[in-house]
Protein backbone atom coordinates (compact mmCIF):
# COMPACT_ATOMS: atom_id res chain seq x y z
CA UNK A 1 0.00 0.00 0.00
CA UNK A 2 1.38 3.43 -0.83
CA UNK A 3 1.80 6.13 1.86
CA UNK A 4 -1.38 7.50 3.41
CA UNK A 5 -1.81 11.54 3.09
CA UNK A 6 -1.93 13.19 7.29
CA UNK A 7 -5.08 13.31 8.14
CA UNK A 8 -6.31 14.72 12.26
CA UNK A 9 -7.33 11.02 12.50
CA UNK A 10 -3.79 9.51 12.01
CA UNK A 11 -2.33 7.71 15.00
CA UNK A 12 -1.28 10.06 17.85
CA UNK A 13 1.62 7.86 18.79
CA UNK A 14 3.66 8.11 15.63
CA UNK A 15 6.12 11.00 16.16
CA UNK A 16 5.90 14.07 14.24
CA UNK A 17 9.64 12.95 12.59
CA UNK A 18 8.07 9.89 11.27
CA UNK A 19 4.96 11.53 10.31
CA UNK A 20 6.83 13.75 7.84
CA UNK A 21 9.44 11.21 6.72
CA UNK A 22 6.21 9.61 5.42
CA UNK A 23 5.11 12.44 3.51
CA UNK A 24 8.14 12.71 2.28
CA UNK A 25 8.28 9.48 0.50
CA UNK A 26 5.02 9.78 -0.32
CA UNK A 27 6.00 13.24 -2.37
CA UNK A 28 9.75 12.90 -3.04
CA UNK A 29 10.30 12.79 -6.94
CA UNK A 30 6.66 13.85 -8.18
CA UNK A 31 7.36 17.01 -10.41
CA UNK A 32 5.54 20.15 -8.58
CA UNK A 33 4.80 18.18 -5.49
CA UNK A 34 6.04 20.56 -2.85
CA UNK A 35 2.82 22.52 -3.06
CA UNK A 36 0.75 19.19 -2.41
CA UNK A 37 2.89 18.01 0.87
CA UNK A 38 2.25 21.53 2.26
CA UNK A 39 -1.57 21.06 1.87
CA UNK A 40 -1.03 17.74 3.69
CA UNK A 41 0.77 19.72 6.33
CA UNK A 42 -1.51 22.45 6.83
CA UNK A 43 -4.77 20.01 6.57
CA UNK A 44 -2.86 18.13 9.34
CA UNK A 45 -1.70 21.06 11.76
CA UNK A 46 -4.20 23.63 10.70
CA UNK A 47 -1.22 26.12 9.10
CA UNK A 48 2.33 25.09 8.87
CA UNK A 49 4.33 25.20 12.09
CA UNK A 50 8.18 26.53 11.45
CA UNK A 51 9.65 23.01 12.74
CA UNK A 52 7.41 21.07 10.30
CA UNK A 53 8.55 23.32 7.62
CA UNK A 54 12.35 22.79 8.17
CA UNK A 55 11.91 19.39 8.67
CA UNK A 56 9.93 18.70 5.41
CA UNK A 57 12.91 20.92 3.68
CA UNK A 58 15.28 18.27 4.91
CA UNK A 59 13.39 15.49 3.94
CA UNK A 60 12.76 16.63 0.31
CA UNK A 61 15.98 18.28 -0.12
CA UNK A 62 14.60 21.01 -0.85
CA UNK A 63 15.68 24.93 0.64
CA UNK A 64 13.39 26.24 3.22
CA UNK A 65 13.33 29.44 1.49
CA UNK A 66 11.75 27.86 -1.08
CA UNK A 67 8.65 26.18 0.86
CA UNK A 68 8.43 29.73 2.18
CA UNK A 69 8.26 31.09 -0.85
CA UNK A 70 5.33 28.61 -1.63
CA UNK A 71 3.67 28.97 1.74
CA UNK A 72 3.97 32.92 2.04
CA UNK A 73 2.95 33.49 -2.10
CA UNK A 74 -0.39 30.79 -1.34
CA UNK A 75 -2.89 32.52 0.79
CA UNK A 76 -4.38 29.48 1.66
CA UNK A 77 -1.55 28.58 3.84
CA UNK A 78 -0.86 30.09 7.02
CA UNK A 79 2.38 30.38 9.67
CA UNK A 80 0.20 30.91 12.61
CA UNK A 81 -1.98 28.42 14.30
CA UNK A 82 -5.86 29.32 13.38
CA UNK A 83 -8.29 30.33 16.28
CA UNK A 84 -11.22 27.67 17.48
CA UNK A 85 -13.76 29.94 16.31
CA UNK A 86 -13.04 31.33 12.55
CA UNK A 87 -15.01 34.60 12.18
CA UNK A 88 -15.53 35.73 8.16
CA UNK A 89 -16.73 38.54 7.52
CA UNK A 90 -18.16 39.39 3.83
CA UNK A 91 -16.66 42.19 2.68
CA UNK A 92 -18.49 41.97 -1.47
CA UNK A 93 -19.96 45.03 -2.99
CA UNK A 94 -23.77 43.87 -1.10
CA UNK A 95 -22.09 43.77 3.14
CA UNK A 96 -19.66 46.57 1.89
CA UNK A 97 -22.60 48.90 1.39
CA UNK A 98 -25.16 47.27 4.04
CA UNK A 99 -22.47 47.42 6.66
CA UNK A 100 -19.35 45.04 6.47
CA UNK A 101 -16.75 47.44 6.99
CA UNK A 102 -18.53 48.94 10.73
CA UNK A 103 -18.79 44.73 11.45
CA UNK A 104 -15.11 44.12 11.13
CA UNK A 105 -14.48 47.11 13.50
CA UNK A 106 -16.65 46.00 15.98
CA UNK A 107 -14.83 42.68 15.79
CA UNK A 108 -11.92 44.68 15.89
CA UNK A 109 -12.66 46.08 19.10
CA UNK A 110 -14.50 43.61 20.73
CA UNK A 111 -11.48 40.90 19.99
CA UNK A 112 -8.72 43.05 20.07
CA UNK A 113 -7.15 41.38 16.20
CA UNK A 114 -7.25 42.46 12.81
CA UNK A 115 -8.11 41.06 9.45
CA UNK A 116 -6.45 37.27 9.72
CA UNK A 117 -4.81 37.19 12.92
CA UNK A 118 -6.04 34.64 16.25
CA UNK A 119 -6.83 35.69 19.94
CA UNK A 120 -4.29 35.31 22.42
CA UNK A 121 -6.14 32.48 23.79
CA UNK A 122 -6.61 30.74 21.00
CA UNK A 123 -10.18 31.07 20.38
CA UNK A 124 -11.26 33.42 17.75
CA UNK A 125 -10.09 34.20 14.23
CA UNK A 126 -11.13 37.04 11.98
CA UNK A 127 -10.98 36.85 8.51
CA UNK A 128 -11.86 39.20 5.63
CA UNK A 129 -13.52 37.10 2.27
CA UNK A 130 -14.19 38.74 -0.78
CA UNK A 131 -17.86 36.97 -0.86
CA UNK A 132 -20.31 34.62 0.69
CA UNK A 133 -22.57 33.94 -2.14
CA UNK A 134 -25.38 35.76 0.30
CA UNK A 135 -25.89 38.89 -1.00
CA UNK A 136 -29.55 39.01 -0.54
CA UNK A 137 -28.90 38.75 2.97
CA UNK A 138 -26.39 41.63 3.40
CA UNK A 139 -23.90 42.11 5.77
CA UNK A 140 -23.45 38.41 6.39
CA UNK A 141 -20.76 36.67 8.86
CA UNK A 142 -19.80 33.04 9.56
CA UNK A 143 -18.48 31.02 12.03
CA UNK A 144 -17.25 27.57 11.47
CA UNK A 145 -19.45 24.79 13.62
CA UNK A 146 -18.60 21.30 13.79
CA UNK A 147 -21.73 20.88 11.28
CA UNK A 148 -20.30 23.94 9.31
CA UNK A 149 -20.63 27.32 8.61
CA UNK A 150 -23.20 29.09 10.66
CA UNK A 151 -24.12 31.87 8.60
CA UNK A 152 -25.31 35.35 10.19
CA UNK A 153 -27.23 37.44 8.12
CA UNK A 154 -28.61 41.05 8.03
CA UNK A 155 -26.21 41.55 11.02
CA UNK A 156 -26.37 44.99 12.83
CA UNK A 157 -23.23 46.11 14.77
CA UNK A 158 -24.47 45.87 17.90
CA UNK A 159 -25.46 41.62 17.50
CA UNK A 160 -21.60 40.89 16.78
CA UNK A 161 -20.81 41.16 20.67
CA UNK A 162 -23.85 38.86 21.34
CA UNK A 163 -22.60 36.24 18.53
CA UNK A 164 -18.97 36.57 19.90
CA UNK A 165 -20.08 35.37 23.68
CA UNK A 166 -22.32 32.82 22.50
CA UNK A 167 -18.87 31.14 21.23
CA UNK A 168 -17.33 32.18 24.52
CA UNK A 169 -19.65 30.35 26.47
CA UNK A 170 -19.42 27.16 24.16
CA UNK A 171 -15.71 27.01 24.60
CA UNK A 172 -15.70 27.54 28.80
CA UNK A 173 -18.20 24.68 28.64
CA UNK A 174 -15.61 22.88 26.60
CA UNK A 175 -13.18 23.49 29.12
CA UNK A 176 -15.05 21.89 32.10
């Protein structure tokens, strides 16, 4: 059987080394791979940790500059772990004008982070997207749910702080 793509599901127990030395083999010598073992990596950690990323350079004898040049040109990956709760606000033509832009400082405030960065704790991420596909229902925010997206719609300013602590109170119950 050929080598298995990291998944959150893969055994806990193998070591990280390992884990990497796998993907490795499993990408070593396929022509514009490097840009496929990152996925794996950032599917597997959520964004792709500094260690991971030196190590993989090793393994596929490859400079690190150059997976950084992949990771940092990509904006799908990311060098920072992502928060519990992502927050994306719609910032299309439709929320622009209905509101988007007083959202994101409310966020903003409320949070203390700007477009793309994580809490201190951990829990929240905001992110800026071009569009939700919701324009009828203007200005729209998600937040990723185990089920999903959770979609928000016709959101006034003063409901983000309410939608914020219902996530607050979901992850102190997680906590317990």
């Amino acid at each position: 059987m050929g080598k298995k793509t990291l998944t959150k599901a893969d055994n806990p127990a193998e070591t990280q080394d390992q884990m990497i030395a796998d993907l490795a083999d499993k990408w070593r010598d396929k022509k514009g791979s490097l840009i496929m073992a990152l996925h794996d990596v950032q599917d597997h950690y959520g964004y792709v940790p500094r260690d991971v990323a030196r190590k993989l350079a090793h393994e596929l004898d490859v400079p690190l500059a150059r997976i950084y040049e992949v990771v940092t040109f990509y904006n799908y990956f990311k060098l920072t772990p992502p928060g519990k709760h992502r927050i994306s606000v719609c910032m299309g033509t439709a929320c622009y004008l209905k509101g988007a832009p007083e959202l994101i400082e409310e966020i903003e405030s409320l949070l203390g982070v700007k477009e793309g960065q994580t809490t201190s704790d951990g829990l929240y991420q905001m992110d800026v997207v071009r569009c939700l596909g919701c324009c009828g229902l203007a200005p729209v925010l998600t937040v990723n749910e185990e089920e999903g997206d959770k979609v928000y719609a016709k959101i006034p300013r003063k409901q983000v702080a309410e939608i914020i602590a219902k996530y607050s109170k979901s992850g102190e119950n997680e906590k317990k």
